[in-house]
C-alpha atoms as a PDB file:
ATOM      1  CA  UNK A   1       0.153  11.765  -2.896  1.00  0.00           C
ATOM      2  CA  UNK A   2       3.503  10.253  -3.323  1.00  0.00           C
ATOM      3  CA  UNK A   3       2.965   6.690  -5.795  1.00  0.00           C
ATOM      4  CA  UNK A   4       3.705   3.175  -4.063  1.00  0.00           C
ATOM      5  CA  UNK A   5       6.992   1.562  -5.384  1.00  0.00           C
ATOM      6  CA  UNK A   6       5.764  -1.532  -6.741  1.00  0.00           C
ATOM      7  CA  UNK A   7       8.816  -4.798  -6.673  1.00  0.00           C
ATOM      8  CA  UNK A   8      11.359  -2.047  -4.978  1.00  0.00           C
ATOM      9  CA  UNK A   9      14.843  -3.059  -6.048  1.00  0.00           C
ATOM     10  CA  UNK A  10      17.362  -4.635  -3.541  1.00  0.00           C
ATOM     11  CA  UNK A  11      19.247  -1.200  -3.159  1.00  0.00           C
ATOM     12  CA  UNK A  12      15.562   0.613  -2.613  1.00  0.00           C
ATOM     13  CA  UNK A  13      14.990  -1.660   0.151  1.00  0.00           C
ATOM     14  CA  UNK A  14      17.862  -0.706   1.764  1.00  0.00           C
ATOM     15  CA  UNK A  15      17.418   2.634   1.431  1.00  0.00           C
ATOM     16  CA  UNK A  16      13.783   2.686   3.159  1.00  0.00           C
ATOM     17  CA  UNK A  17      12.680   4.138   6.789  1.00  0.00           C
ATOM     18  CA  UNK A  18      10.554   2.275   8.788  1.00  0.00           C
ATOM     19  CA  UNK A  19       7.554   4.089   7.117  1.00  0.00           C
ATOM     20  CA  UNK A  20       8.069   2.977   3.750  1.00  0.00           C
ATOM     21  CA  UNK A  21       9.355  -0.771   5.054  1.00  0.00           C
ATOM     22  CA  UNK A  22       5.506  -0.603   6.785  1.00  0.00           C
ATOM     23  CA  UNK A  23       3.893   0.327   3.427  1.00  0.00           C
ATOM     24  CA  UNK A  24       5.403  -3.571   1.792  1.00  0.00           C
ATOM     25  CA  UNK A  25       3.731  -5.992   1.265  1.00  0.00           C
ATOM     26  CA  UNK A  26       4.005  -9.938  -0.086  1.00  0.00           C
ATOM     27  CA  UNK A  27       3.344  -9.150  -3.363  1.00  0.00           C
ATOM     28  CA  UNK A  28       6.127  -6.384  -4.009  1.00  0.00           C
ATOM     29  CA  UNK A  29       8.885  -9.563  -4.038  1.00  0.00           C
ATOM     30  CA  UNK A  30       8.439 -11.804  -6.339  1.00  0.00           C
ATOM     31  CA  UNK A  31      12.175 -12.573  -5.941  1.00  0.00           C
ATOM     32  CA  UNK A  32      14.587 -14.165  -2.905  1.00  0.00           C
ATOM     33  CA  UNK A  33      15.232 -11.289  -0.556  1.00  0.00           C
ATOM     34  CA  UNK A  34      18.713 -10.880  -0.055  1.00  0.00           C
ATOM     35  CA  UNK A  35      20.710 -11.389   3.239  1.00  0.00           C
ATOM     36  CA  UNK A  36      21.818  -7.483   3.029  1.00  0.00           C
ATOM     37  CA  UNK A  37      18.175  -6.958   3.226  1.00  0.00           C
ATOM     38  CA  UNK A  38      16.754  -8.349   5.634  1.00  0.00           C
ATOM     39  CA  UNK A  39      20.017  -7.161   8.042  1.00  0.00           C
ATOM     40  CA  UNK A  40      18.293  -3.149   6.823  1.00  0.00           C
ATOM     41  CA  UNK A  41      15.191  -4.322   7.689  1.00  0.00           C
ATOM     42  CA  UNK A  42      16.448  -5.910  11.230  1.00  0.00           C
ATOM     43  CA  UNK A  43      17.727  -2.598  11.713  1.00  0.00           C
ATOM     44  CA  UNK A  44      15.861  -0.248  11.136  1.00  0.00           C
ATOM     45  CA  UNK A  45      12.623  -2.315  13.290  1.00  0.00           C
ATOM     46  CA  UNK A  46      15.617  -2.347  15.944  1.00  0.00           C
ATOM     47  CA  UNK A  47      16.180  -6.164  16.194  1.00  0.00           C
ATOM     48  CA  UNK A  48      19.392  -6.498  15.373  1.00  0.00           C
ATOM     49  CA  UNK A  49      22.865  -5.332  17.682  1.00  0.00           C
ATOM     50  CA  UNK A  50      26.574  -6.076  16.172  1.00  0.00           C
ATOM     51  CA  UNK A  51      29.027  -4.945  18.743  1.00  0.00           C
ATOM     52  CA  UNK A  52      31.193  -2.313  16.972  1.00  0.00           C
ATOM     53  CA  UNK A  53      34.527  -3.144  17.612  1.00  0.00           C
ATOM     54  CA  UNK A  54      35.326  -0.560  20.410  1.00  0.00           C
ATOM     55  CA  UNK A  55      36.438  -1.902  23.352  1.00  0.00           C
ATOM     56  CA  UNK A  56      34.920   0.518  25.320  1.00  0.00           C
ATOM     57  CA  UNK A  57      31.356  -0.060  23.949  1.00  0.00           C
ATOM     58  CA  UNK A  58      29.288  -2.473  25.915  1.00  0.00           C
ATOM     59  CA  UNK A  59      28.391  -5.832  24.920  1.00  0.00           C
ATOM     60  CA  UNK A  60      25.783  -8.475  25.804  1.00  0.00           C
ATOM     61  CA  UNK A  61      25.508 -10.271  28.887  1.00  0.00           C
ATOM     62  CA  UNK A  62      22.652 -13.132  28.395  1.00  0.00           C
ATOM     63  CA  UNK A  63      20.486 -14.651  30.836  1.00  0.00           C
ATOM     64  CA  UNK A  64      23.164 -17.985  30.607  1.00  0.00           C
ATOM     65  CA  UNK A  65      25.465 -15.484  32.218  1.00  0.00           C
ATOM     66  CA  UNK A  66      27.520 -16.239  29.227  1.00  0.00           C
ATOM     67  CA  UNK A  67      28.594 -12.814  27.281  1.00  0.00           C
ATOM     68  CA  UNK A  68      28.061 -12.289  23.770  1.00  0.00           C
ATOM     69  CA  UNK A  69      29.389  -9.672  21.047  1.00  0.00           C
ATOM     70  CA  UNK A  70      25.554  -9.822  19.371  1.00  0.00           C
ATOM     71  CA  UNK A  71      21.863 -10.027  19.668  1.00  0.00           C
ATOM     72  CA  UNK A  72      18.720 -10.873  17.567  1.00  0.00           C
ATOM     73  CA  UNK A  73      15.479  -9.782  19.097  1.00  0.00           C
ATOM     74  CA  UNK A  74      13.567 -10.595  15.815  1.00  0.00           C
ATOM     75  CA  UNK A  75      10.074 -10.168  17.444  1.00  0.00           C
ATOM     76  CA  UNK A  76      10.758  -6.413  17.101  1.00  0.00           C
ATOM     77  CA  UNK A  77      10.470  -6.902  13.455  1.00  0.00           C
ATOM     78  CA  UNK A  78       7.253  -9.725  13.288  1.00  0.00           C
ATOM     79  CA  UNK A  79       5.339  -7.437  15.542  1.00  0.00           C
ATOM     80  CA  UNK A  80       4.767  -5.454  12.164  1.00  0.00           C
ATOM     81  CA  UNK A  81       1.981  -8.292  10.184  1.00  0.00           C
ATOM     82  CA  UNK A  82       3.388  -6.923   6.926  1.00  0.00           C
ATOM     83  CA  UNK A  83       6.840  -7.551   7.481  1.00  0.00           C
ATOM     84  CA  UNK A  84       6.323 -10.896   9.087  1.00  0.00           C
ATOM     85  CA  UNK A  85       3.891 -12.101   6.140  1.00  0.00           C
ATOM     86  CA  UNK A  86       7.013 -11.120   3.744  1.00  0.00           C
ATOM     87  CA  UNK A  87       8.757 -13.068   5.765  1.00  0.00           C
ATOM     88  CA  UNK A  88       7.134 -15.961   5.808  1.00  0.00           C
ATOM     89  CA  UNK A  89       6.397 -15.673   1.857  1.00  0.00           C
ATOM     90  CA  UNK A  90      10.810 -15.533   1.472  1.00  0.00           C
ATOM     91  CA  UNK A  91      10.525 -18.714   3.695  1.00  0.00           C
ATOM     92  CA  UNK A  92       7.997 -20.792   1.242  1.00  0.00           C
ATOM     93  CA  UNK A  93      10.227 -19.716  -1.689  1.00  0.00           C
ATOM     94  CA  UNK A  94      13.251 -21.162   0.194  1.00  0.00           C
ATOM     95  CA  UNK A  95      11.123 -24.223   1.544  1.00  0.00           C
ATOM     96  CA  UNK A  96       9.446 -24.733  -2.315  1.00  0.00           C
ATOM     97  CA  UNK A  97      13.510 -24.039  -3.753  1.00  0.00           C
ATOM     98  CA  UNK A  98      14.200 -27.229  -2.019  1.00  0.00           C
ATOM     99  CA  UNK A  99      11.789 -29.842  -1.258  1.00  0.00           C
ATOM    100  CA  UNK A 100       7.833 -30.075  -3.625  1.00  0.00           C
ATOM    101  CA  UNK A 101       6.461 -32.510  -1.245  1.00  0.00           C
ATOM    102  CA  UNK A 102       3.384 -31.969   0.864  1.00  0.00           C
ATOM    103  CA  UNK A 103       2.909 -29.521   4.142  1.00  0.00           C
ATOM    104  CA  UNK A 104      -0.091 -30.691   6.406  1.00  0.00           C
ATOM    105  CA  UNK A 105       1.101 -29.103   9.260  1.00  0.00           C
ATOM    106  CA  UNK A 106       3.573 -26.063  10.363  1.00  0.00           C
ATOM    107  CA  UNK A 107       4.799 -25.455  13.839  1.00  0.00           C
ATOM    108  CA  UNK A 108       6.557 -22.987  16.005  1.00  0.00           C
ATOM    109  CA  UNK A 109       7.587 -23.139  19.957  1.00  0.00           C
ATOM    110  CA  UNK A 110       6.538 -20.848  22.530  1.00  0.00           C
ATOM    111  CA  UNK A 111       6.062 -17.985  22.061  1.00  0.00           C
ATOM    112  CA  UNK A 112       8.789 -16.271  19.373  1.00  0.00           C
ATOM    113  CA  UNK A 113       8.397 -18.615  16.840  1.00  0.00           C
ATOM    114  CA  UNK A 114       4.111 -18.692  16.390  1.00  0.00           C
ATOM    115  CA  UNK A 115       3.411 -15.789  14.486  1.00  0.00           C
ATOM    116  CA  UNK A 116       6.114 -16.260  11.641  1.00  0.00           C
ATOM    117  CA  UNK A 117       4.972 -19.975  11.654  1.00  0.00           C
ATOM    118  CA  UNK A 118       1.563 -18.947  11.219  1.00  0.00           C
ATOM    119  CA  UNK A 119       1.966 -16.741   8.483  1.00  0.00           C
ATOM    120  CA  UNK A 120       3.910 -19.632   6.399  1.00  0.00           C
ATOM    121  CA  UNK A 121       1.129 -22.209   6.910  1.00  0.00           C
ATOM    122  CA  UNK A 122      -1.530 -19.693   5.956  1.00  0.00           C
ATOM    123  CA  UNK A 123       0.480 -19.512   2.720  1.00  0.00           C
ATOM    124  CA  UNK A 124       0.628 -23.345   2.515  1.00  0.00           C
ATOM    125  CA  UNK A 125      -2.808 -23.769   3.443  1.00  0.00           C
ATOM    126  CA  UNK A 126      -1.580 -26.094   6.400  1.00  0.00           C
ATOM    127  CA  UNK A 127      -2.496 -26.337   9.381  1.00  0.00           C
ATOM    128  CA  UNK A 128      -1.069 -24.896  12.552  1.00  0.00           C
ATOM    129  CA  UNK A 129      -0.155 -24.751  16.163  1.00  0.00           C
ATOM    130  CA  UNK A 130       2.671 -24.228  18.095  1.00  0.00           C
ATOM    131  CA  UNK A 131       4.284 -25.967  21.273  1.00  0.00           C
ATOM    132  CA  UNK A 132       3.281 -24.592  24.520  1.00  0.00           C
ATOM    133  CA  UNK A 133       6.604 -24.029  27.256  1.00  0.00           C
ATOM    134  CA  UNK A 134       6.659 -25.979  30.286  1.00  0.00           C
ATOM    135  CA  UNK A 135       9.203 -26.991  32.953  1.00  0.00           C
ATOM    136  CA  UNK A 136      12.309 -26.256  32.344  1.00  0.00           C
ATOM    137  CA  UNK A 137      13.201 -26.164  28.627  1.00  0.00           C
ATOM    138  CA  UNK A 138      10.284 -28.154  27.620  1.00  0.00           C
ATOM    139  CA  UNK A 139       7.662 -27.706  24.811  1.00  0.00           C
ATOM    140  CA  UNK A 140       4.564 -29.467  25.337  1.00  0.00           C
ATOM    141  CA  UNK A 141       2.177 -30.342  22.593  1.00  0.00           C
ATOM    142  CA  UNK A 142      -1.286 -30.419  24.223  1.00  0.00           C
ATOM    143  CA  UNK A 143      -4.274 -29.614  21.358  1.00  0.00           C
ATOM    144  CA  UNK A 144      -4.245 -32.023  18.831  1.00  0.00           C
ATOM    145  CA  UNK A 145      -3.553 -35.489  17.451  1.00  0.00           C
ATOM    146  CA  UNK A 146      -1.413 -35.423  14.177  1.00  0.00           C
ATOM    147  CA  UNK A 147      -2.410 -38.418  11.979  1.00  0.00           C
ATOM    148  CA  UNK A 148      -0.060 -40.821  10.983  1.00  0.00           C
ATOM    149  CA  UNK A 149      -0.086 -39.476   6.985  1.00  0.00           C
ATOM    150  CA  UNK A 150       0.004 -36.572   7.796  1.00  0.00           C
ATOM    151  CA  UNK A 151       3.463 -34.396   7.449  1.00  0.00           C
ATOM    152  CA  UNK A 152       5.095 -31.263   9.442  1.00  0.00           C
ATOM    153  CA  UNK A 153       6.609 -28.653   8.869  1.00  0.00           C
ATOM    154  CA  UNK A 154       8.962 -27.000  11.470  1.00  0.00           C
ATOM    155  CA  UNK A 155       9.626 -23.245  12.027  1.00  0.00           C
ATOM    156  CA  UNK A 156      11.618 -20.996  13.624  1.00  0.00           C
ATOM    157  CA  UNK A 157      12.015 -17.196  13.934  1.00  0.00           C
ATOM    158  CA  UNK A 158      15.949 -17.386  15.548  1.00  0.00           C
ATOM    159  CA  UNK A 159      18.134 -20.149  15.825  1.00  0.00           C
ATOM    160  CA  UNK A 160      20.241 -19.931  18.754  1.00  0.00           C
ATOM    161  CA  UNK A 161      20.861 -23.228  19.609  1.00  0.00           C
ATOM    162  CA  UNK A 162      18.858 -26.587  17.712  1.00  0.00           C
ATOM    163  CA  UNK A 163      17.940 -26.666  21.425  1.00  0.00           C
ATOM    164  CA  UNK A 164      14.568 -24.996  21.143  1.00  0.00           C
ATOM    165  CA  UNK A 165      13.935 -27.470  17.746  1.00  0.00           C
ATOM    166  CA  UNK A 166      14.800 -30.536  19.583  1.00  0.00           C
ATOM    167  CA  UNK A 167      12.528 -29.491  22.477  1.00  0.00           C
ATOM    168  CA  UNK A 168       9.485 -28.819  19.704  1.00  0.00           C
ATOM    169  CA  UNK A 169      10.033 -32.106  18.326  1.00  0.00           C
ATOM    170  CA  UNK A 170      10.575 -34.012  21.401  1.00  0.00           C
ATOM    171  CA  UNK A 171       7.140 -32.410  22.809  1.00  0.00           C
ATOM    172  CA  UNK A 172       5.562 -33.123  19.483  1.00  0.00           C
ATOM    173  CA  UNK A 173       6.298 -36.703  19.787  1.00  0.00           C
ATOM    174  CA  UNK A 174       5.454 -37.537  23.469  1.00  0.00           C
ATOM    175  CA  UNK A 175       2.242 -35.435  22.611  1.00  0.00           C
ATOM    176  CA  UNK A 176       1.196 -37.772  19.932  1.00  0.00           C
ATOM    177  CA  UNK A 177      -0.046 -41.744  20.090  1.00  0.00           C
ATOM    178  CA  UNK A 178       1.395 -42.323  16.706  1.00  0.00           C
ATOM    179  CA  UNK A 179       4.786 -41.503  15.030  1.00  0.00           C
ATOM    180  CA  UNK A 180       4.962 -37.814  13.794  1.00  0.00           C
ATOM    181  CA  UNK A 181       6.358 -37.659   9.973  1.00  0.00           C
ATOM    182  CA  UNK A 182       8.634 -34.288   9.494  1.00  0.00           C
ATOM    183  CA  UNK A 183       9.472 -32.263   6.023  1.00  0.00           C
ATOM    184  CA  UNK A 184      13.194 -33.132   5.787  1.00  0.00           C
ATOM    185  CA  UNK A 185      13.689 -29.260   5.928  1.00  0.00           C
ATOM    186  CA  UNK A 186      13.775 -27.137   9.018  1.00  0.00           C
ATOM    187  CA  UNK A 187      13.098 -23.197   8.318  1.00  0.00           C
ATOM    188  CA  UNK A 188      14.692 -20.302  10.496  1.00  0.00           C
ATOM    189  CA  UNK A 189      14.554 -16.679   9.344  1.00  0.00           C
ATOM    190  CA  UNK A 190      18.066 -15.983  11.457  1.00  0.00           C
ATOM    191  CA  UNK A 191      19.819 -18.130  11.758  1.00  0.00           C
ATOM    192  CA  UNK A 192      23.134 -17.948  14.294  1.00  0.00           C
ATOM    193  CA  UNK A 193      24.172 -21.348  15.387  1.00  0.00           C
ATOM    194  CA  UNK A 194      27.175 -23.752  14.489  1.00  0.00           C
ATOM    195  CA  UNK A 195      24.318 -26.102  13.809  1.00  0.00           C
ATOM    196  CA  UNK A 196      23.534 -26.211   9.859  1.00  0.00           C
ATOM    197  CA  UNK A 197      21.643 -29.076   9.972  1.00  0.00           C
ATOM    198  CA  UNK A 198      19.349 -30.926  12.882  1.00  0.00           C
ATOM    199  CA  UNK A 199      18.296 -34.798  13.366  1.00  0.00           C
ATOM    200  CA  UNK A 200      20.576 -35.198   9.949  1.00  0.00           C
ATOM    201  CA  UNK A 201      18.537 -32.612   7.961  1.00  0.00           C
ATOM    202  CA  UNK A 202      18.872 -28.919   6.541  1.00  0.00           C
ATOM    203  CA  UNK A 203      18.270 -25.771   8.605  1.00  0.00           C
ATOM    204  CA  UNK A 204      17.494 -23.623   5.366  1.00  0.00           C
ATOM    205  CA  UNK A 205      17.405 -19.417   6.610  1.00  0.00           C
ATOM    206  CA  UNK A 206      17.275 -16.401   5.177  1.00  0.00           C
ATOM    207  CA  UNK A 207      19.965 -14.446   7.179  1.00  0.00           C
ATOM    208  CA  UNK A 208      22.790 -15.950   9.070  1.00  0.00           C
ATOM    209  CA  UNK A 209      25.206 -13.877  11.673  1.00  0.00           C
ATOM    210  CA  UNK A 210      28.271 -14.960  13.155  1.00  0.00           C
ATOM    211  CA  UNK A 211      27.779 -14.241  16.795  1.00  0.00           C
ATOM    212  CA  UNK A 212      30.156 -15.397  19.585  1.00  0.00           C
ATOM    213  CA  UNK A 213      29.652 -16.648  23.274  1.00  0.00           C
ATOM    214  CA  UNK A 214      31.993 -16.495  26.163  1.00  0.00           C
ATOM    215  CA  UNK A 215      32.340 -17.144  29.902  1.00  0.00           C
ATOM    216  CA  UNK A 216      32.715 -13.682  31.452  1.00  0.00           C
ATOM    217  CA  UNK A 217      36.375 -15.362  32.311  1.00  0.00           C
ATOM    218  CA  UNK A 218      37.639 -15.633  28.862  1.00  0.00           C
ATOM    219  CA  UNK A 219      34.977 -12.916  27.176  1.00  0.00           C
ATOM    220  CA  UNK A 220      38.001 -10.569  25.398  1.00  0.00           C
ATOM    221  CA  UNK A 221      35.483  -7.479  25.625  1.00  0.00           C
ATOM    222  CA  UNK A 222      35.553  -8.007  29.306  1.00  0.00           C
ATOM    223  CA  UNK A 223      39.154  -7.723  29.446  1.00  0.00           C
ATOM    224  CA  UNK A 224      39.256  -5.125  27.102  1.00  0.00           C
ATOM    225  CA  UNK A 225      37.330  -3.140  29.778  1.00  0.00           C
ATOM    226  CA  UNK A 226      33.643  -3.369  27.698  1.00  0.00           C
ATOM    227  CA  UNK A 227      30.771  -3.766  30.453  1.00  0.00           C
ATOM    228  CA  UNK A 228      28.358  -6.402  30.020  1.00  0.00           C
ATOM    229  CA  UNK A 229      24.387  -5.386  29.744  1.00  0.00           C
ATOM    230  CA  UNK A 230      21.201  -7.405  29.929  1.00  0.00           C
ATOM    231  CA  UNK A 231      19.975  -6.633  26.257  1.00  0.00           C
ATOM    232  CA  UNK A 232      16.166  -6.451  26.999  1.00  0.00           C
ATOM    233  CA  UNK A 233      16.620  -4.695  29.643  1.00  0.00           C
ATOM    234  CA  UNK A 234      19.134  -2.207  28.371  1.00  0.00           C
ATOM    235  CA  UNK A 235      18.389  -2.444  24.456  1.00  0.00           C
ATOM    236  CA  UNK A 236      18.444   1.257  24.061  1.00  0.00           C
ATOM    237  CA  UNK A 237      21.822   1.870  26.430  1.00  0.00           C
ATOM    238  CA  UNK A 238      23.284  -1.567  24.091  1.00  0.00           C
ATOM    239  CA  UNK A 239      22.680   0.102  20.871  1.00  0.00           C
ATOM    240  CA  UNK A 240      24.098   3.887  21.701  1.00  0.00           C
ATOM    241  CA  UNK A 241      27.651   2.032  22.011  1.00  0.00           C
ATOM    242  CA  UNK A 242      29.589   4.066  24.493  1.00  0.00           C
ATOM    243  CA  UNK A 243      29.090   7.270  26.967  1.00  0.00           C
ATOM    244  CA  UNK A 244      25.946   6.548  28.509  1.00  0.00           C
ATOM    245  CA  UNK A 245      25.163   2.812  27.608  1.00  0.00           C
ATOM    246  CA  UNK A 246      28.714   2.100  29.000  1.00  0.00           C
ATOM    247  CA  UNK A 247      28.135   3.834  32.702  1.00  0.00           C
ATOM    248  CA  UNK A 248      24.931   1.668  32.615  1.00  0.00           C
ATOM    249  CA  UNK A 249      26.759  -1.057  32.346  1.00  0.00           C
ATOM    250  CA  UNK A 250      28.940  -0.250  35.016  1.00  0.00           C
ATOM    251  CA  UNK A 251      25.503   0.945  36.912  1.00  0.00           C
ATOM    252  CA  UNK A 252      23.851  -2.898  36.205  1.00  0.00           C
ATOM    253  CA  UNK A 253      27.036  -4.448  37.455  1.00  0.00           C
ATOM    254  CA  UNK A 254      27.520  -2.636  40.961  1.00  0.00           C
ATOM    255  CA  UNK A 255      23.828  -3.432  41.717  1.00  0.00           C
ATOM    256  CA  UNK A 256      24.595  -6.886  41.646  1.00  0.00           C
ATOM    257  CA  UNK A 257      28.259  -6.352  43.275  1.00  0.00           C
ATOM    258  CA  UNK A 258      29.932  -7.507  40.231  1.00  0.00           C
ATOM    259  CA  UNK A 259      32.163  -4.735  38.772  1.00  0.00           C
ATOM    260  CA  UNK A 260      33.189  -7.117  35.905  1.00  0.00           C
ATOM    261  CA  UNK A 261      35.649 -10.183  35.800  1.00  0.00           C
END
């Protein structure tokens, strides 16, 4: 039987399938995971699409309608407990790098962002619950009454927008009779907005990717002849690139009598 790599070197990491990624665990880094990593990781647990470059390959429509030249669908990676407790563990060390003050409480929104924040309030010993969706763009805080000494801790598996934090914080608030207290830290494991900081204090992540949005009028790839697919429902076509994923594309946008702008 082949011997377990124990504290597997940057370089290692990246060179791993998904079976040896599956066989880490928390205690194998007792060091900050590096950015390079964690894009491998993305990867290879298929979470993670960069458009190439081609103007032929597809690209991202999302649900806005707005078009985009990149998608994070980090679930794909939490859904593996080891890989989401690492994680989480990178996300302390970040969290403890910057602020020594107390945790009582760590929350995530609905539905993404529970299991990550889970796993880093198991490893602070806090307590946890997460923001339940509701009309709209709402998160609704229903269980619980924080007390007023107590502190929380908010986290995030992708930040798109601070749209989904101010939501979470606006629920936590109307949810509570007394005024919530909040770490001056916010934690994301991707992070992809122009947004570095929220309500005045630091998003703090462990990978960041430039990602761009446009209007189907002004997306280049459009013009450049790229078709536009619904990621979760094309992932697979998305990441092949051209050939096939492209006549889905064109497939996807004669179903709904669009042939492109």
């Amino acid at each position: 039987m082949k011997a377990k790599l124990r504290y597997p070197s940057p370089d290692k990491v990246r060179q791993m399938d998904l079976a040896e990624l599956r066989e880490l665990v928390l205690a194998d880094f007792d060091r900050d995971i590096t950015p390079d990593e964690i894009r491998h990781i993305l990867e290879i647990c298929d979470a993670l699409w960069l458009h190439s470059g081609d103007s032929l390959a597809p690209h991202a429509e999302l649900t806005s309608g707005m078009c985009s030249d990149g998608f994070a669908d980090v679930l794909r990676m939490l859904r593996y407990s080891n890989l989401c407790e690492i994680m989480a563990g990178q996300l302390v060390r970040v969290l403890r790098q910057h602020y020594d003050g107390k945790v009582d409480w760590v929350i995530g929104s609905d539905h993404a962002g529970a299991v990550l924040s889970h796993d880093v309030a198991r490893l602070l010993k806090a307590q946890h619950d997460f923001t339940e969706k509701s009309e709209g763009k709402k998160q609704v805080w229903r269980r619980f009454q924080i007390k007023p000494d107590e502190v929380v801790l908010q986290v995030e598996e992708l930040i798109t927008t601070t749209g989904t934090l101010q939501a979470v914080r606006e629920g936590l608030r109307a949810g509570n009779l007394t005024p919530v207290n909040f770490v001056p830290f916010t934690l994301a494991l991707v992070h992809r907005s122009d947004s570095f900081d929220f309500e005045g204090d630091q998003i703090l992540h462990l990978a960041h990717y430039d990602i761009n949005k446009w209007s189907p009028a002004d997306c280049p790839l459009c013009k450049s002849g790229s078709g536009r697919l619904r990621p979760k429902d094309h992932w697979a076509e998305l990441k092949g690139g051209s050939g096939t994923s492209q006549q889905a594309a064109h497939q996807h946008h004669e179903q709904q009598g669009d042939d492109g702008p």
